[in-house]
C-alpha atoms as a PDB file:
ATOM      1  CA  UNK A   1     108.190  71.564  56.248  1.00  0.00           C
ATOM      2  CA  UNK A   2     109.133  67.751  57.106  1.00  0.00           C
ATOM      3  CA  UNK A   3     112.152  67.366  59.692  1.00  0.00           C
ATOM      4  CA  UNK A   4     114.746  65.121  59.007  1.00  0.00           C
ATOM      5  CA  UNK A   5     117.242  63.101  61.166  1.00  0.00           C
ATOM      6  CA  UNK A   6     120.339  61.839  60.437  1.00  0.00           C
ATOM      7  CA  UNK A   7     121.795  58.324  61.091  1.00  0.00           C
ATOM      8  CA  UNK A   8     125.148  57.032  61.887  1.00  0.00           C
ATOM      9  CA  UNK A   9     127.221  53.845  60.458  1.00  0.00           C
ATOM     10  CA  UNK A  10     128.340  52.695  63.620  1.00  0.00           C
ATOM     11  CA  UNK A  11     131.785  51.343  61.566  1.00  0.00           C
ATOM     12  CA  UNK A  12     132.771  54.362  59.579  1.00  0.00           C
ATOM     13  CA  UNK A  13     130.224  56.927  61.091  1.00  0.00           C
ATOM     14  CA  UNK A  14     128.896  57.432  57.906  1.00  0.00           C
ATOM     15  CA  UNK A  15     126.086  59.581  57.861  1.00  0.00           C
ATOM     16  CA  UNK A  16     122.235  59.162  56.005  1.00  0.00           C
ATOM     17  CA  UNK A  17     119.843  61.836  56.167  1.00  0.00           C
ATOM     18  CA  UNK A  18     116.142  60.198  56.097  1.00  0.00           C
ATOM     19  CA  UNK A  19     112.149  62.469  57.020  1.00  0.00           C
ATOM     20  CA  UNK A  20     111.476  59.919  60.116  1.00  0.00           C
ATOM     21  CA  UNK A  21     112.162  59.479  63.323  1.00  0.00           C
ATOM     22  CA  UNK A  22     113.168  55.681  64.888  1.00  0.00           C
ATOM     23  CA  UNK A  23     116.312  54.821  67.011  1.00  0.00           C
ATOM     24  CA  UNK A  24     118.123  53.198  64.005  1.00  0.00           C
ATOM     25  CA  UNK A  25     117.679  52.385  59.971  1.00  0.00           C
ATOM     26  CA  UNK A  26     119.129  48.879  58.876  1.00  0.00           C
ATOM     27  CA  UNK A  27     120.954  49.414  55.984  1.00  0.00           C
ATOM     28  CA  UNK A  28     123.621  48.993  53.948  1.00  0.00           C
ATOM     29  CA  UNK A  29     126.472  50.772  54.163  1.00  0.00           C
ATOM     30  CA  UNK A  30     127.700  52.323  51.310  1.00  0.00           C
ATOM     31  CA  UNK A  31     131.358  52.522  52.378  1.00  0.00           C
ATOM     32  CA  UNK A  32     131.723  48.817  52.576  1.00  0.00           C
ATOM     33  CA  UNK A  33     131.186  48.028  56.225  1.00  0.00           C
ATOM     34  CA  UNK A  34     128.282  45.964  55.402  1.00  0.00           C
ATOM     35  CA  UNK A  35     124.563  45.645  56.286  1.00  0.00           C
ATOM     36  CA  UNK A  36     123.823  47.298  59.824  1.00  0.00           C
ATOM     37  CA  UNK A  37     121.798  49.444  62.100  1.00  0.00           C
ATOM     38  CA  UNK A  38     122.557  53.095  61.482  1.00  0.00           C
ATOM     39  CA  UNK A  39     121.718  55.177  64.396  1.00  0.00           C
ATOM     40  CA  UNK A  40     120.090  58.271  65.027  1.00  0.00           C
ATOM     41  CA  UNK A  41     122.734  60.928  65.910  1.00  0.00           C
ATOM     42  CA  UNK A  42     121.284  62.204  68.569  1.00  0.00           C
ATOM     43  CA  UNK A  43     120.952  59.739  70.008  1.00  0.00           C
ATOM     44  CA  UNK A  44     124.517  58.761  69.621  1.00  0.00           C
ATOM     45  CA  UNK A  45     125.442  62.375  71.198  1.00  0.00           C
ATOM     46  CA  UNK A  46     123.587  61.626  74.308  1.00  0.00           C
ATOM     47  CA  UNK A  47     125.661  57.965  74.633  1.00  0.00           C
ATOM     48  CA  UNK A  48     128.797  59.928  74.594  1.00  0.00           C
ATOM     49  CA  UNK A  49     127.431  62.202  77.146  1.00  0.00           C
ATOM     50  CA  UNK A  50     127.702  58.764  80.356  1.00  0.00           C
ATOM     51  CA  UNK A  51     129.717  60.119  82.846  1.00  0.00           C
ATOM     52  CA  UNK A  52     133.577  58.501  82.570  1.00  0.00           C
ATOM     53  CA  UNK A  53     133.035  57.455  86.220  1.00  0.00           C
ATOM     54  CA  UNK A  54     129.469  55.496  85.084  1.00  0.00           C
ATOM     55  CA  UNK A  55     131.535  53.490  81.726  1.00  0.00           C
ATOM     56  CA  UNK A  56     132.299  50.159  81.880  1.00  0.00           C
ATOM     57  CA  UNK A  57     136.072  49.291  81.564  1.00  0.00           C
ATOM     58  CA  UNK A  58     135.633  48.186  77.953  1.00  0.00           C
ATOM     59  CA  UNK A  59     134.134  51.083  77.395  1.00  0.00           C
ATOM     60  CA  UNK A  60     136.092  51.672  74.072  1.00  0.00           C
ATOM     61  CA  UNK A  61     135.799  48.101  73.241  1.00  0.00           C
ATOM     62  CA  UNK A  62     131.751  48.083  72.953  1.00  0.00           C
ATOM     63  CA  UNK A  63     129.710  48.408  69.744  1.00  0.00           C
ATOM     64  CA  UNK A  64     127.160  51.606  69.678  1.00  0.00           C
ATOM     65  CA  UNK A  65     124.276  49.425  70.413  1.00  0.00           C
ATOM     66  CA  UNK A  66     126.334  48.627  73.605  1.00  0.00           C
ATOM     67  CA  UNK A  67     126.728  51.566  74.650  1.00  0.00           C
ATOM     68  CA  UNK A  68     123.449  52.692  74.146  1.00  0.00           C
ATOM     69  CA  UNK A  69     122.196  50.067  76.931  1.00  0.00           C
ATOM     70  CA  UNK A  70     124.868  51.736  79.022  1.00  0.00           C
ATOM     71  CA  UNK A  71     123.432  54.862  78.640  1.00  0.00           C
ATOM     72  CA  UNK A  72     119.776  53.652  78.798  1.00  0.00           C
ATOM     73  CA  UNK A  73     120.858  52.065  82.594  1.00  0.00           C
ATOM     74  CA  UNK A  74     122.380  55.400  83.805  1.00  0.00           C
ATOM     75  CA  UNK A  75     119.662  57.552  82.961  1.00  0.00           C
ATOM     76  CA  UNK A  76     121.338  59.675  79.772  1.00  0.00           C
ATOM     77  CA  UNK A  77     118.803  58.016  77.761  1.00  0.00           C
ATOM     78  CA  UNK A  78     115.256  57.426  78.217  1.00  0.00           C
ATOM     79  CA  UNK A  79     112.834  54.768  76.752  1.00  0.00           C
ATOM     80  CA  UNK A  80     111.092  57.968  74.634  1.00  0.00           C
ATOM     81  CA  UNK A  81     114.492  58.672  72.992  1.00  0.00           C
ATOM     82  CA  UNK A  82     114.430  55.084  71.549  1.00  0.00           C
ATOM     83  CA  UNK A  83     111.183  56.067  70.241  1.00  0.00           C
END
């Protein structure tokens, strides 16, 4: 039986469900936010998962790919998760 993983619009949230495993899938999204890097739930849940006391101020104002590096910096995620 092959796995699957689901990605995330980072506009609308979105949701794909596709039988690999990267960070993110550029596509197109299908609700009209455009052509962009869906990414891997998962790894989204971890993101959320940076300590309030570890965000940035704009916090709310950055972009999923943002916040990833935020989360990559503080230790929630690790190089192998972006694998």
């Amino acid at each position: 039986m092959v796995r699957s993983y689901e990605y995330v619009c980072p506009e609308c949230g979105n949701a794909v469900v596709r039988e690999y495993r990267v960070p993110s899938v550029v596509r197109t999204c299908e609700e009209g936010c455009g052509f962009d890097h869906y990414i891997r739930a998962d790894l989204l849940e971890k993101v959320e998962s940076v300590p309030e006391s570890a965000r940035p101020d704009d916090w709310d104002d950055l972009d999923n790919a943002e916040r990833v590096y935020v989360a990559l910096r503080e230790g929630v995620v690790s190089l192998p998760d972006l694998q």
